[in-house]
Structure formats: C-alpha cells, structure tokens
PDB file of N, CA and C in Angstrom:
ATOM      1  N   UNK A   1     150.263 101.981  25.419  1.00  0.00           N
ATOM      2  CA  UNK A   1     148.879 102.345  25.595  1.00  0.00           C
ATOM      3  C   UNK A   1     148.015 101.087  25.413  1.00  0.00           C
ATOM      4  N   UNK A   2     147.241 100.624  26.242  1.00  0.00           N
ATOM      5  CA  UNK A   2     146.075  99.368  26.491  1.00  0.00           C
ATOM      6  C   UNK A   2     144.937  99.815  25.676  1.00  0.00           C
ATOM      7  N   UNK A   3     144.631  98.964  25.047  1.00  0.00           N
ATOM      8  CA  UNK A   3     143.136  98.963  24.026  1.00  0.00           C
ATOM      9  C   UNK A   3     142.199  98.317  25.317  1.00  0.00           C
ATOM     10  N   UNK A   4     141.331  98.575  25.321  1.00  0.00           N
ATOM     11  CA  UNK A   4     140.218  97.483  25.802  1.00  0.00           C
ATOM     12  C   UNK A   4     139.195  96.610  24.478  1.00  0.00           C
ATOM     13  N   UNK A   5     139.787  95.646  25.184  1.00  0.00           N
ATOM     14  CA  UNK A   5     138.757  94.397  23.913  1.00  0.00           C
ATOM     15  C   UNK A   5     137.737  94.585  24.254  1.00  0.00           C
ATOM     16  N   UNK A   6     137.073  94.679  22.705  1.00  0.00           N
ATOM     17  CA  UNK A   6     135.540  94.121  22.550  1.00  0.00           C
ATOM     18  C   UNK A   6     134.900  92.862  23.291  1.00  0.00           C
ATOM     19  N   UNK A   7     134.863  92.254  24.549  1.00  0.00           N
ATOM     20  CA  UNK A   7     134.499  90.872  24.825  1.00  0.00           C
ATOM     21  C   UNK A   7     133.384  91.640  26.150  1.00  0.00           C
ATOM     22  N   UNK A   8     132.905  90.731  25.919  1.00  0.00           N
ATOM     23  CA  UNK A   8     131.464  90.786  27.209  1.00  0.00           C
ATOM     24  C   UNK A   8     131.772  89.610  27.945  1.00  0.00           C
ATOM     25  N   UNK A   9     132.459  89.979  29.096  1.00  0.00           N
ATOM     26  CA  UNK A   9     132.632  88.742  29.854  1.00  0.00           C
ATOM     27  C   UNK A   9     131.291  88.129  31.247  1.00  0.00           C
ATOM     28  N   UNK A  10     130.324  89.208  30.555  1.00  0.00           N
ATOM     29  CA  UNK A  10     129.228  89.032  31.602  1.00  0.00           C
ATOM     30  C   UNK A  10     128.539  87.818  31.107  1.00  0.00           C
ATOM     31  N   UNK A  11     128.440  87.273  29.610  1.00  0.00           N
ATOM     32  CA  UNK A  11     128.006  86.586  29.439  1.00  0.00           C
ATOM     33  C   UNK A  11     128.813  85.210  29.606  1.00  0.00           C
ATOM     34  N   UNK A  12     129.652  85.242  30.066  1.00  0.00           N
ATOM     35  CA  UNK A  12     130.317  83.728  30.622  1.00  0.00           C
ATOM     36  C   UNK A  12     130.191  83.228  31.866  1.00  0.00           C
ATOM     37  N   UNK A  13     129.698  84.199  32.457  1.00  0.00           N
ATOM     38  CA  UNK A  13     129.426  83.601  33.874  1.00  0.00           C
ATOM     39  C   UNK A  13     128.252  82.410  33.710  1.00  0.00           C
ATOM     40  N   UNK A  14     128.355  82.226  35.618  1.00  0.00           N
ATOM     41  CA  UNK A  14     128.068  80.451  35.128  1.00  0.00           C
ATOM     42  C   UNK A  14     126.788  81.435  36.163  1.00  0.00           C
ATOM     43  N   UNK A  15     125.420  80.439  35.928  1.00  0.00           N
ATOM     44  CA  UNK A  15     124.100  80.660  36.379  1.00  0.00           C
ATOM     45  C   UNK A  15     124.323  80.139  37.461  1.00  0.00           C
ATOM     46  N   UNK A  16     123.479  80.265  38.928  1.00  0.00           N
ATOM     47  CA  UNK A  16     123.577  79.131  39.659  1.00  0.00           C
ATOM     48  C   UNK A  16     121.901  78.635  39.329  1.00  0.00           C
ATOM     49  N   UNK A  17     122.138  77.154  39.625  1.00  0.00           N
ATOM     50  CA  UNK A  17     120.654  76.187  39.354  1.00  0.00           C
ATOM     51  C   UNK A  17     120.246  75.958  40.777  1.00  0.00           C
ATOM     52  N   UNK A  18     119.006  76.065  41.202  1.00  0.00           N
ATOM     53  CA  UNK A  18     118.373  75.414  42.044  1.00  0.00           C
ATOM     54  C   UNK A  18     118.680  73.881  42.245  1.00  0.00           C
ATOM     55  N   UNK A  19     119.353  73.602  43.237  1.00  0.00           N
ATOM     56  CA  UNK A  19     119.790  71.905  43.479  1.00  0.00           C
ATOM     57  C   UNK A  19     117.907  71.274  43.929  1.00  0.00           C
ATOM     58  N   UNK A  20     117.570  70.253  43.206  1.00  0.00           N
ATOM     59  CA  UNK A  20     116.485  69.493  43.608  1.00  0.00           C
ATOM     60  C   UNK A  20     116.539  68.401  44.629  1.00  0.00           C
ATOM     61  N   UNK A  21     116.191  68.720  45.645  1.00  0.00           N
ATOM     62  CA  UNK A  21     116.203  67.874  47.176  1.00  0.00           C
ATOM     63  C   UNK A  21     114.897  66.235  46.853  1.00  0.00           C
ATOM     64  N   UNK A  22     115.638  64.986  47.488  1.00  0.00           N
ATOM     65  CA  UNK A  22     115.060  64.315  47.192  1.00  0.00           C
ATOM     66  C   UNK A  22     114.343  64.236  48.748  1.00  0.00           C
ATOM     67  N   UNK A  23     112.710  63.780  48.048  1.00  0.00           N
ATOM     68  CA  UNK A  23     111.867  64.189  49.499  1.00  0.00           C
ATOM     69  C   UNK A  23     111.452  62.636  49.728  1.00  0.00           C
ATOM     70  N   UNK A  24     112.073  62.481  50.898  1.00  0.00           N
ATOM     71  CA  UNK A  24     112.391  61.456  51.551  1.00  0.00           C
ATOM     72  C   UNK A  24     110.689  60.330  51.942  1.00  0.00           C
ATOM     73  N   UNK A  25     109.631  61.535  52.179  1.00  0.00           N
ATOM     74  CA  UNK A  25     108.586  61.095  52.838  1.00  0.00           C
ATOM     75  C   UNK A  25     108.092  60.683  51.511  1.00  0.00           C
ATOM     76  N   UNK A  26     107.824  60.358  50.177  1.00  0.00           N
ATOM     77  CA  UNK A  26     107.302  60.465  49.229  1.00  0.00           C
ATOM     78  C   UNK A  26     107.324  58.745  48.767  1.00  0.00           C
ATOM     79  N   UNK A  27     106.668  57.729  48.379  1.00  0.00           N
ATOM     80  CA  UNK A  27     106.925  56.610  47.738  1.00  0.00           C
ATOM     81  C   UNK A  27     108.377  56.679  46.861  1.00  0.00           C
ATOM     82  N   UNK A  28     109.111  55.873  47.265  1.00  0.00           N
ATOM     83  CA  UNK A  28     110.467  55.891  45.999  1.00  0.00           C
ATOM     84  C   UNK A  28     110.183  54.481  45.044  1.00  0.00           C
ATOM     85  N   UNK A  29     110.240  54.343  44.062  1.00  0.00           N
ATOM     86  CA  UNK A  29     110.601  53.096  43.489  1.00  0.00           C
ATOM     87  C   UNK A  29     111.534  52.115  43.749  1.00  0.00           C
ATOM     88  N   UNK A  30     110.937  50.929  43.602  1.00  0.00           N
ATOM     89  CA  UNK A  30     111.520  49.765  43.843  1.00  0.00           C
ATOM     90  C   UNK A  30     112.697  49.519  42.871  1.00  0.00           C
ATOM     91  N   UNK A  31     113.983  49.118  43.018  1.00  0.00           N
ATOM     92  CA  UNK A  31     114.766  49.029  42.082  1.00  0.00           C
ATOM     93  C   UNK A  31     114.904  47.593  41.772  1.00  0.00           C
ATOM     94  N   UNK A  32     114.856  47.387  40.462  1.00  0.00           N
ATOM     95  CA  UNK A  32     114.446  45.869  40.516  1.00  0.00           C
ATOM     96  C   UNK A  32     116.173  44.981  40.647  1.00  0.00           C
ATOM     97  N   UNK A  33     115.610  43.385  40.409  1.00  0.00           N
ATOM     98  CA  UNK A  33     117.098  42.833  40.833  1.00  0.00           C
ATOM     99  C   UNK A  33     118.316  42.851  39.685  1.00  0.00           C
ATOM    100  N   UNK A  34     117.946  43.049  38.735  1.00  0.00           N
ATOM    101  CA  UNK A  34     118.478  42.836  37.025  1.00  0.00           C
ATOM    102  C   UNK A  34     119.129  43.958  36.969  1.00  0.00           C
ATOM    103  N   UNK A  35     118.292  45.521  37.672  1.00  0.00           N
ATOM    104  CA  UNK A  35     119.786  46.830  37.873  1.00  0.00           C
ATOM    105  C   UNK A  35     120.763  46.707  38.932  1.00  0.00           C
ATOM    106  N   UNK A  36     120.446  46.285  40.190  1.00  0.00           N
ATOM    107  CA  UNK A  36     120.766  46.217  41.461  1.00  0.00           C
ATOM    108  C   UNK A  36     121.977  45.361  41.386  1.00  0.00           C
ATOM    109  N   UNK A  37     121.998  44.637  40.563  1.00  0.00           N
ATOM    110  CA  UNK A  37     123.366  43.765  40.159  1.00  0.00           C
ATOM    111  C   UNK A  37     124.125  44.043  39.347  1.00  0.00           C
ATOM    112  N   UNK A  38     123.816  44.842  38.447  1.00  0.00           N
ATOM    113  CA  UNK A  38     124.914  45.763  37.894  1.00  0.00           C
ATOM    114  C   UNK A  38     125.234  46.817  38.167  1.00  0.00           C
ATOM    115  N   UNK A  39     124.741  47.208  39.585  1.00  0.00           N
ATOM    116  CA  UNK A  39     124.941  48.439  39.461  1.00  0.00           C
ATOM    117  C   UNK A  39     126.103  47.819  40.903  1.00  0.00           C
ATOM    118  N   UNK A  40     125.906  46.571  41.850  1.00  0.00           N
ATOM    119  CA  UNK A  40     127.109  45.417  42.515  1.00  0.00           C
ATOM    120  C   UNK A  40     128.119  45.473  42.243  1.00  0.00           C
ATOM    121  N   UNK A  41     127.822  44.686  40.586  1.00  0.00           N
ATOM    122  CA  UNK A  41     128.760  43.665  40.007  1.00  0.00           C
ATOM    123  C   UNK A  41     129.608  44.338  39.150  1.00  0.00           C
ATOM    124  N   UNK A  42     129.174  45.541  38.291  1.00  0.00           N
ATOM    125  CA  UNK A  42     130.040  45.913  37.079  1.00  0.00           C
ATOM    126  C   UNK A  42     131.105  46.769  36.803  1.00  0.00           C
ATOM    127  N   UNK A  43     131.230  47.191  37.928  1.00  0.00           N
ATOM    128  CA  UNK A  43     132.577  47.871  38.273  1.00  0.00           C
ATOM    129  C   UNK A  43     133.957  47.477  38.715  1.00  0.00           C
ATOM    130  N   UNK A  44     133.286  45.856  39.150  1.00  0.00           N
ATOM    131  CA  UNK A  44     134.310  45.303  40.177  1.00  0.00           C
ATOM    132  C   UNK A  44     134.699  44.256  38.750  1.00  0.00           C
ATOM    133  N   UNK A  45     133.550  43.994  37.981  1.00  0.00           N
ATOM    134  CA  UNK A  45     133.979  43.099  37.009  1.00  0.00           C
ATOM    135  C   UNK A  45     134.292  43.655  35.582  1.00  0.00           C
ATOM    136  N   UNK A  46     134.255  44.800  35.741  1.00  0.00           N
ATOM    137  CA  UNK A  46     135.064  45.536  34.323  1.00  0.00           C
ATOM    138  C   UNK A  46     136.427  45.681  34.689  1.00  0.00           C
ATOM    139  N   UNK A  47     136.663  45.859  36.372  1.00  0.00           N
ATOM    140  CA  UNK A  47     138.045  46.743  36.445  1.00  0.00           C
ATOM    141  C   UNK A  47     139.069  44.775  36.737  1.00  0.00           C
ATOM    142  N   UNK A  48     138.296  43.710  36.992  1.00  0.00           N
ATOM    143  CA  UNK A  48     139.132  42.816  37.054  1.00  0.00           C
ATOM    144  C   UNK A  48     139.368  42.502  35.353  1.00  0.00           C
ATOM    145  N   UNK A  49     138.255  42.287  34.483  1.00  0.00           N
ATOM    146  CA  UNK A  49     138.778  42.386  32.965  1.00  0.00           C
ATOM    147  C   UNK A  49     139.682  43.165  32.147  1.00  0.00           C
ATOM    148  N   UNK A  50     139.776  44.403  32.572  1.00  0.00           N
ATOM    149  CA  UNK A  50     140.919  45.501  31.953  1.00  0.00           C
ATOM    150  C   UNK A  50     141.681  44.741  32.587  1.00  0.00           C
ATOM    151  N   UNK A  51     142.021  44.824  33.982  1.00  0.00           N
ATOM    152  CA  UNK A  51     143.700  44.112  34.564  1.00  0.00           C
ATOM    153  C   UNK A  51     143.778  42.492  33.911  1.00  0.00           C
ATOM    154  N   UNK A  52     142.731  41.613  33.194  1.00  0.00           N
ATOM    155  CA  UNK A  52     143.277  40.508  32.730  1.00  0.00           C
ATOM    156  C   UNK A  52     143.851  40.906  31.491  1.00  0.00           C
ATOM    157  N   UNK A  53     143.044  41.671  30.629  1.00  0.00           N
ATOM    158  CA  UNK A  53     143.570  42.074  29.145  1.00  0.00           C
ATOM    159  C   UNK A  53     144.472  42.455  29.042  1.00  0.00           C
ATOM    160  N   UNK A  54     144.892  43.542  30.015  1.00  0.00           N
ATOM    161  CA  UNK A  54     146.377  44.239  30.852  1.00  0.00           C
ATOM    162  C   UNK A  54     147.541  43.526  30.304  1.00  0.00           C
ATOM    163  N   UNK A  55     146.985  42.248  31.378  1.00  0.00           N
ATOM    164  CA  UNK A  55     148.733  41.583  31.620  1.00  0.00           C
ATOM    165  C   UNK A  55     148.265  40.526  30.196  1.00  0.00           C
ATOM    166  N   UNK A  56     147.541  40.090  29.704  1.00  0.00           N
ATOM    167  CA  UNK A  56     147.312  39.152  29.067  1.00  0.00           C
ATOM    168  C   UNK A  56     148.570  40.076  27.593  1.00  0.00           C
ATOM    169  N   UNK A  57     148.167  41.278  27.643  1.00  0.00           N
ATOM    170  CA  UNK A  57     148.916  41.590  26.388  1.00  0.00           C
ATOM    171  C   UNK A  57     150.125  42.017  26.507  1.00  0.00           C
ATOM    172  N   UNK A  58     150.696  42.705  27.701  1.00  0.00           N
ATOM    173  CA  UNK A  58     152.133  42.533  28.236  1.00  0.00           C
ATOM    174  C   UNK A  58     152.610  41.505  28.116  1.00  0.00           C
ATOM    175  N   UNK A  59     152.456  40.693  28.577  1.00  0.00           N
ATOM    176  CA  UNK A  59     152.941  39.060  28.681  1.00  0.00           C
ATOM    177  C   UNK A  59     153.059  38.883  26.903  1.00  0.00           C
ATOM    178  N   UNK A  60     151.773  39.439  26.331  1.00  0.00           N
ATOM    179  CA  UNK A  60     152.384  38.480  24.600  1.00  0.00           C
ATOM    180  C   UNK A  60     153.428  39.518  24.409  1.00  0.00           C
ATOM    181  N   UNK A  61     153.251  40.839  24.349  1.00  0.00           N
ATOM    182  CA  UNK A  61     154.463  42.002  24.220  1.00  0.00           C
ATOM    183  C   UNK A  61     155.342  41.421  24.295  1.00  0.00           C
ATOM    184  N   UNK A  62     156.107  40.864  25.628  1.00  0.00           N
ATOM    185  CA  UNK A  62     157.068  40.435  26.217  1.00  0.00           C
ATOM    186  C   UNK A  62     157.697  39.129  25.446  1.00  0.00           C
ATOM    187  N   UNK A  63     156.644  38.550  25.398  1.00  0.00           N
ATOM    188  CA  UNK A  63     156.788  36.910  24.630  1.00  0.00           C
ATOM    189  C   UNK A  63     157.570  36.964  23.305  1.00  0.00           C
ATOM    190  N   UNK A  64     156.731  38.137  22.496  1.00  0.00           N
ATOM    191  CA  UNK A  64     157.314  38.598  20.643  1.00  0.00           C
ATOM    192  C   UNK A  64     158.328  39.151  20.931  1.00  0.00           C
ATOM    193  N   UNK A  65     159.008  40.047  22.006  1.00  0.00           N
ATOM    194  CA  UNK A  65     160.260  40.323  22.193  1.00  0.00           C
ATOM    195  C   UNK A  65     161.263  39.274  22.021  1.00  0.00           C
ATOM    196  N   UNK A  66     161.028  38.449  23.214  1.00  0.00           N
ATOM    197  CA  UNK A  66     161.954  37.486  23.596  1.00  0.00           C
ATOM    198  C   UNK A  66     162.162  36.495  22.371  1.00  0.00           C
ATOM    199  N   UNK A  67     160.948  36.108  21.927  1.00  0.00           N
ATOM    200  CA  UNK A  67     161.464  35.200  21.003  1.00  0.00           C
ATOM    201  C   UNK A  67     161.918  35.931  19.508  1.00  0.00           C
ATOM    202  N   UNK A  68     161.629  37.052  19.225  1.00  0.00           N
ATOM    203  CA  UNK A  68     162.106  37.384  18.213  1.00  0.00           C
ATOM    204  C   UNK A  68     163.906  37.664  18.522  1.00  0.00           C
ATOM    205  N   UNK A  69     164.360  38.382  19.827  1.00  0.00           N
ATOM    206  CA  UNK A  69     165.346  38.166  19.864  1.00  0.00           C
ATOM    207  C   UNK A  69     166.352  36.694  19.853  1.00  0.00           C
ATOM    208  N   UNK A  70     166.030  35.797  20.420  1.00  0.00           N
ATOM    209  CA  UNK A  70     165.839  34.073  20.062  1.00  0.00           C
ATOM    210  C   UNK A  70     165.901  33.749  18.964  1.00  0.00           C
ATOM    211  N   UNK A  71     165.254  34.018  17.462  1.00  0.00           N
ATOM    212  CA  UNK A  71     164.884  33.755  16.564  1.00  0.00           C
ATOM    213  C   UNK A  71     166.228  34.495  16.024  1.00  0.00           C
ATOM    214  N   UNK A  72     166.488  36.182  16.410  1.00  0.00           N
ATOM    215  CA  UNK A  72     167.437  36.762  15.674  1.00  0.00           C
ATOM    216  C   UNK A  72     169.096  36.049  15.867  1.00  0.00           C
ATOM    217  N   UNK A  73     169.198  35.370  17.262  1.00  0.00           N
ATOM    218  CA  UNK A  73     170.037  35.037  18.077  1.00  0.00           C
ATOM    219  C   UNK A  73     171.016  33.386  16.851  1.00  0.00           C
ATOM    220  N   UNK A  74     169.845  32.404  16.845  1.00  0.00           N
ATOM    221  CA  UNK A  74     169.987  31.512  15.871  1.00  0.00           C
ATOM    222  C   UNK A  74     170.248  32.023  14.202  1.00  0.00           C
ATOM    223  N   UNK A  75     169.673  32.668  13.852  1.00  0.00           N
ATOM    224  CA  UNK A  75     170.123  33.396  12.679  1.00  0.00           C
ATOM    225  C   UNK A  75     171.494  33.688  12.224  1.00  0.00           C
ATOM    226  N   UNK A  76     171.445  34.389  13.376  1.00  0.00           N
ATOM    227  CA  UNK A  76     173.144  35.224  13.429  1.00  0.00           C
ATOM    228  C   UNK A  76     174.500  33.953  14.033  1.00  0.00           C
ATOM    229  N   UNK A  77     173.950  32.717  14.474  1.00  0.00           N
ATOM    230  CA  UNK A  77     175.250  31.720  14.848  1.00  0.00           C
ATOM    231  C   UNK A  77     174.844  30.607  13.531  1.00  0.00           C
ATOM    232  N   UNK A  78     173.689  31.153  12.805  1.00  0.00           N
ATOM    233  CA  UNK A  78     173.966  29.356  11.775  1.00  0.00           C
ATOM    234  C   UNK A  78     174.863  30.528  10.760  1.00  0.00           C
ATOM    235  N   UNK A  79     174.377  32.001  10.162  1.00  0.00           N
ATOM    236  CA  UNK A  79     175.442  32.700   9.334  1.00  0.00           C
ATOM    237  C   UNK A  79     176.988  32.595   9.853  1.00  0.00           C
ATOM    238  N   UNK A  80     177.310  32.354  11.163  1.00  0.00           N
ATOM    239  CA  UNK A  80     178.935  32.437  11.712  1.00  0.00           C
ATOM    240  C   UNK A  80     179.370  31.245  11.293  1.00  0.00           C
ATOM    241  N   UNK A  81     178.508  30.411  11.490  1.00  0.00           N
ATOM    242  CA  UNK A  81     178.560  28.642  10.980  1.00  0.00           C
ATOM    243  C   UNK A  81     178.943  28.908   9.736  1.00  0.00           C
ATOM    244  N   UNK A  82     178.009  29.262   8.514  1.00  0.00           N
ATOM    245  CA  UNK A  82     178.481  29.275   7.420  1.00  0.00           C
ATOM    246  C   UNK A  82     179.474  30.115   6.997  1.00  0.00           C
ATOM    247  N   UNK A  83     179.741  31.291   7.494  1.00  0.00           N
ATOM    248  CA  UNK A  83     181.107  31.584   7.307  1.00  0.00           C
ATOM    249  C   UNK A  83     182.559  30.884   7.719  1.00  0.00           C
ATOM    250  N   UNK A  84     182.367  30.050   8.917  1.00  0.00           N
ATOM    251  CA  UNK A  84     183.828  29.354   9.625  1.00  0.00           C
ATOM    252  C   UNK A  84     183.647  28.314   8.399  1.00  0.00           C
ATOM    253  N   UNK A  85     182.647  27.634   7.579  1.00  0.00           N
ATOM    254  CA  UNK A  85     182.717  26.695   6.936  1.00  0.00           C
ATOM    255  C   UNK A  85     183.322  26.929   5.691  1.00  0.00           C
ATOM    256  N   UNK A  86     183.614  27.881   5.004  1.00  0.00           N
ATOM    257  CA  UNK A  86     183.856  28.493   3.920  1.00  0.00           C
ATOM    258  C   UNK A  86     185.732  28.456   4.478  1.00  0.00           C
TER     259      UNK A  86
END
C-alpha cells in the first residue's frame, strides 16, 4: 500500500523571467581601452600560464622521481661495496 508524501512539488517549479532585449537604436556606451584588452588578452593569457605551470611542475615531478631513484641507485651499490669489502 503507497502513502502519499507530504511534499508540494508546486513550489519547485522554476518561474519563467521576461528575457530583456537590448535596444539597438538607443546610445550604447563606449567601452574603454583598459577593458577591451582584457576582455582580448586574458583568456588567451591565463590559459597559456596554466599550460606553463602545467608542464613546469610535471617536469619537476618527473625530475624528484628520477633523481631520487639515482640517489637510491648509488646508495644501494656503495652498501654492495661495503659488503664485498668485509
């Protein structure tokens, strides 16, 4: 046997809004040059900075790998050393 829930689902509906039309015949503002260049420039020069930081920190990732394996590599042949010496 089905209960029906207590929920008012009338109140979740979505409103519709009047969309505001931009009226073309009307003076628009001048956009000055100081936005007009970031609004150019800053997309093209954020998304080339993420891809430098990107690889800039892969590359060290990669780097602390390698040489820590390097580092572990010498470790482990001067201990074989001192054991054949014994």
């Amino acid at each position: 046997m089905l209960r029906k829930l207590p929920i008012n689902f009338a109140k979740w509906t979505v409103k519709k809004v009047p969309v505001q039309q931009k009226r073309f015949n009307s003076q628009q503002k001048e956009i000055s040059p100081h936005i007009m260049f970031y609004k150019n420039y800053a997309r093209p020069l954020g998304k080339v900075t993420l891809f430098a930081l990107a690889t800039y920190y892969g590359l060290e990732i990669v780097w602390w790998k390698l040489d820590a394996s390097e580092q572990e590599a010498i470790k482990n042949s001067e201990l074989r050393n001192l054991e054949n010496a014994k």
